[in-house]
N, C-alpha and C. Protein backbone atom coordinates (compact mmCIF):
# COMPACT_ATOMS: atom_id res chain seq x y z
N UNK A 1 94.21 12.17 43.88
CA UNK A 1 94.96 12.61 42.73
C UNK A 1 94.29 12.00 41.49
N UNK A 2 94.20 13.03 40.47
CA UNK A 2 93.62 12.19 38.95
C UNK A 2 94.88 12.59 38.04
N UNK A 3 95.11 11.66 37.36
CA UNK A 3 96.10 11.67 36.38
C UNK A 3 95.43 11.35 35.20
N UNK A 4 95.59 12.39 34.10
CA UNK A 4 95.12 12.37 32.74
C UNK A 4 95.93 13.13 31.73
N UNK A 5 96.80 12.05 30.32
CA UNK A 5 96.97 12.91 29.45
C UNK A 5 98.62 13.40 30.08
N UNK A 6 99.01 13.57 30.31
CA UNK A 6 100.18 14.04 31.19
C UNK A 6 99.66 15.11 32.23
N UNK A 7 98.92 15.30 32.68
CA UNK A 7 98.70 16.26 33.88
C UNK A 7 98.07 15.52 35.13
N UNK A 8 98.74 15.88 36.17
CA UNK A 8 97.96 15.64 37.26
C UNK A 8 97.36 16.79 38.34
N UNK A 9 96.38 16.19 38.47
CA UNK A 9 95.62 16.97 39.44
C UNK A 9 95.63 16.60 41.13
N UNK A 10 95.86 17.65 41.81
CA UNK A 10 95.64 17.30 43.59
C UNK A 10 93.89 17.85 43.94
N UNK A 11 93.63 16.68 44.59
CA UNK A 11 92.34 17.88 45.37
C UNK A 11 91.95 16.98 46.47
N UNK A 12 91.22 18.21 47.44
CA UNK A 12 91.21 17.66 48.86
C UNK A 12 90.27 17.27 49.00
N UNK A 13 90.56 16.13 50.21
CA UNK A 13 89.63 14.92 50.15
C UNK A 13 89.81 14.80 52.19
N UNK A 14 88.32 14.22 52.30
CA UNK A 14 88.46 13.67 53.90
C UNK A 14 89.69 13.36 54.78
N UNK A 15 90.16 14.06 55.62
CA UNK A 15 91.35 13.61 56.60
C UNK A 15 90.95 12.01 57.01
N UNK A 16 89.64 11.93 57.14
CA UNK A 16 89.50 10.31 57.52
C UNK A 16 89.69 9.14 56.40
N UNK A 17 89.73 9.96 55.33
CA UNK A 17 89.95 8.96 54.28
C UNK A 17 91.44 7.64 54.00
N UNK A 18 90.76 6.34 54.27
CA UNK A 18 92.05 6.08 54.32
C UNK A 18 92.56 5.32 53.01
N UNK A 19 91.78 5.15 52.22
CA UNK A 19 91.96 4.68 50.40
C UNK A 19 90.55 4.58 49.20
N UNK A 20 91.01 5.16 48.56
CA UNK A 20 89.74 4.93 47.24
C UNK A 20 90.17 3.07 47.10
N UNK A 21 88.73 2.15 47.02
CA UNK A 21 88.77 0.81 46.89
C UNK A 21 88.80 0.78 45.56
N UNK A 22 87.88 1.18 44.73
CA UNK A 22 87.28 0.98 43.43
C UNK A 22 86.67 2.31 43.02
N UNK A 23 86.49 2.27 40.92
CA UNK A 23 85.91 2.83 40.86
C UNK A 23 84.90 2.18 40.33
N UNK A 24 83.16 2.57 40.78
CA UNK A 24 82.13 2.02 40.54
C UNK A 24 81.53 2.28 38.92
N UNK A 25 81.60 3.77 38.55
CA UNK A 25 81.11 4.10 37.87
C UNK A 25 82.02 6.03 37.24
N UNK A 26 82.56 5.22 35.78
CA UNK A 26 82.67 6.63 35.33
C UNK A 26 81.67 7.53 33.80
N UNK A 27 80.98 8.63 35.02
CA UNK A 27 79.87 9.03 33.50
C UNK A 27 80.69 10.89 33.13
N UNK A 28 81.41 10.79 32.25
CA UNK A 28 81.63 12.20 31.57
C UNK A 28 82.57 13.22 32.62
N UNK A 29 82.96 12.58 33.52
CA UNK A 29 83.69 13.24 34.79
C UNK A 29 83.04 13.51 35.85
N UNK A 30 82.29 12.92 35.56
CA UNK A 30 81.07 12.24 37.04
C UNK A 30 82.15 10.63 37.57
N UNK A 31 82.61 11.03 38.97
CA UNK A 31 82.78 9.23 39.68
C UNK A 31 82.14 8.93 40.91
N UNK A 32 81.69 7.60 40.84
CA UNK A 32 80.97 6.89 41.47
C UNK A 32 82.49 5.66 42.16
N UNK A 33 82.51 6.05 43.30
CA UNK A 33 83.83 5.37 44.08
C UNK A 33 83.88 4.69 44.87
N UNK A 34 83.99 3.49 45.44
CA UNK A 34 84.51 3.08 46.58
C UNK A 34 85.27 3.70 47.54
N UNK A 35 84.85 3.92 49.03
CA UNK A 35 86.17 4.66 49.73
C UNK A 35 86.28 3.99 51.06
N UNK A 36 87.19 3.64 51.64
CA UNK A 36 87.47 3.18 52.63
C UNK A 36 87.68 4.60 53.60
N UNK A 37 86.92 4.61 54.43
CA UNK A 37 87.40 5.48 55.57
C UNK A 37 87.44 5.20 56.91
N UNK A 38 88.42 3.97 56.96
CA UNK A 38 88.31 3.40 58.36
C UNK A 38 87.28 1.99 58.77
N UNK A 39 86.23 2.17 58.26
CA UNK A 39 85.30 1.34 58.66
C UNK A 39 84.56 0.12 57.34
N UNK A 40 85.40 0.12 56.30
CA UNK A 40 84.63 -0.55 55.45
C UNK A 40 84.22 0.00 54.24
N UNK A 41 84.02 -0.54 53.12
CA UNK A 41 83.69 0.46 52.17
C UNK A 41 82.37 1.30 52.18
N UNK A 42 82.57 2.45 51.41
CA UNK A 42 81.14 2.92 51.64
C UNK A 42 81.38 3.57 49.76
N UNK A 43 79.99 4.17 49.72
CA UNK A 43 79.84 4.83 48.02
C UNK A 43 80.26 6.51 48.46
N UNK A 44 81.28 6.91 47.51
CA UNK A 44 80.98 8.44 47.37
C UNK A 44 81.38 8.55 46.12
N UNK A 45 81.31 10.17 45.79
CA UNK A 45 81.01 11.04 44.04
C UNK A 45 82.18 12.11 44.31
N UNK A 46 82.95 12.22 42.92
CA UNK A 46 83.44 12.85 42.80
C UNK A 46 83.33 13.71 41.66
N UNK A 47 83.21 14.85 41.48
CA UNK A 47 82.72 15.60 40.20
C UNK A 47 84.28 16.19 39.73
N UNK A 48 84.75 15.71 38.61
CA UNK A 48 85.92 15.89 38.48
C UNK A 48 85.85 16.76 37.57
N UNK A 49 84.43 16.69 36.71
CA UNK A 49 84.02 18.65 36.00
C UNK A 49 84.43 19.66 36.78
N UNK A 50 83.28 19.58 37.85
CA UNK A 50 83.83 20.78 38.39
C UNK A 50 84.88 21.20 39.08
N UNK A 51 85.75 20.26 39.28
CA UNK A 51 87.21 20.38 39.90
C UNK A 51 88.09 21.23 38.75
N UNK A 52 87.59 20.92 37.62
CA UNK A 52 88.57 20.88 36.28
C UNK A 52 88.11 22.52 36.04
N UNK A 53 87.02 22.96 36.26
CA UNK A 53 86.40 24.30 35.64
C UNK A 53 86.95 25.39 36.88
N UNK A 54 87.07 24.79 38.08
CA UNK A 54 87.84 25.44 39.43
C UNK A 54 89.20 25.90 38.72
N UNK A 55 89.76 25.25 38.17
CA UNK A 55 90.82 25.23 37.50
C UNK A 55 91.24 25.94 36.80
N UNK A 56 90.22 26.62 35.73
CA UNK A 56 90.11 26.97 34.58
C UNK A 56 90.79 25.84 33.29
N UNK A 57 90.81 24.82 33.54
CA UNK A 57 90.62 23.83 32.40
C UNK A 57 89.99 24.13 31.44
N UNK A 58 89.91 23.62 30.10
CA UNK A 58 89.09 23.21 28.90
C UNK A 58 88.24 22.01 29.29
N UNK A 59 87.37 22.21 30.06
CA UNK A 59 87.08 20.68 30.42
C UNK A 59 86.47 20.08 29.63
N UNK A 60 86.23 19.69 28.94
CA UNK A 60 85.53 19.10 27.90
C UNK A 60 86.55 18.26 26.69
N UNK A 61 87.72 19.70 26.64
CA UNK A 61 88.73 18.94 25.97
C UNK A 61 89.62 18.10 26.72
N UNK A 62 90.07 18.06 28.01
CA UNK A 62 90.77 17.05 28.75
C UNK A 62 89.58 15.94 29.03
N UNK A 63 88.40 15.68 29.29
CA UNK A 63 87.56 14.41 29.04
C UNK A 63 87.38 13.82 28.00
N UNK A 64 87.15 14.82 27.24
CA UNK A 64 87.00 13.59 25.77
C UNK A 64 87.75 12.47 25.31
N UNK A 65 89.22 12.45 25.48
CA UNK A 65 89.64 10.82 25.20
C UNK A 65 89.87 10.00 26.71
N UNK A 66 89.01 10.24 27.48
CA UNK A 66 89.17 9.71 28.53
C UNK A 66 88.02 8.14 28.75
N UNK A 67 88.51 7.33 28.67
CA UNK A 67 87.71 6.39 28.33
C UNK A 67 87.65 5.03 29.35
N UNK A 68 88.82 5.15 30.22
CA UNK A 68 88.76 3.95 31.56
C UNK A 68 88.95 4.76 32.72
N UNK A 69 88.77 4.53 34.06
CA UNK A 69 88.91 5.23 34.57
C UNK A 69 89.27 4.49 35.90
N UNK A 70 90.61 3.76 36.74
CA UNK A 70 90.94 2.97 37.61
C UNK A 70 91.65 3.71 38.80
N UNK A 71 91.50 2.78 40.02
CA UNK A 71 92.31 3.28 41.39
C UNK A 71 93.32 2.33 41.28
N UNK A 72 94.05 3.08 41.31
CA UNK A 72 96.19 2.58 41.43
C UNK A 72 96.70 3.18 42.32
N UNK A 73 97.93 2.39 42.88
CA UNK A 73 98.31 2.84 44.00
C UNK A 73 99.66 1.87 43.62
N UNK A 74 100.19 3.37 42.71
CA UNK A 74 102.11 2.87 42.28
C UNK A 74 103.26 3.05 43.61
């Protein structure tokens, strides 16, 4: 799930997945993630552009004040 701005987004992710650890790196709606899937952390990418353009988003206008980018688990 990404939450931005008041909207949230669902999108599907590994059945083996069992938690995002961290995020490593956020470039322009490019993420660089920590993921636990059972065995330890490992690196994966999430392109949250093109999730957003799947969408038909403005993507450009929902990134632009986007400026931290953290894994929570309320």
């Amino acid at each position: 799930m990404f939450k931005a701005g008041g909207d949230t987004i669902r999108f599907a992710t590994s059945p083996r997945l069992v938690r995002y650890t961290r995020v490593k790196r956020w470039d322009d709606g490019y993420l660089e993630v920590g993921v636990d899937y059972g065995h330890g952390e490992v690196e994966d990418y999430i392109d949250v552009r093109q999730i957003l353009d799947n969408l038909y988003y403005d993507t450009d206008s929902f990134l632009k004040n986007i400026k931290k980018v953290e894994v929570r688990y309320d």
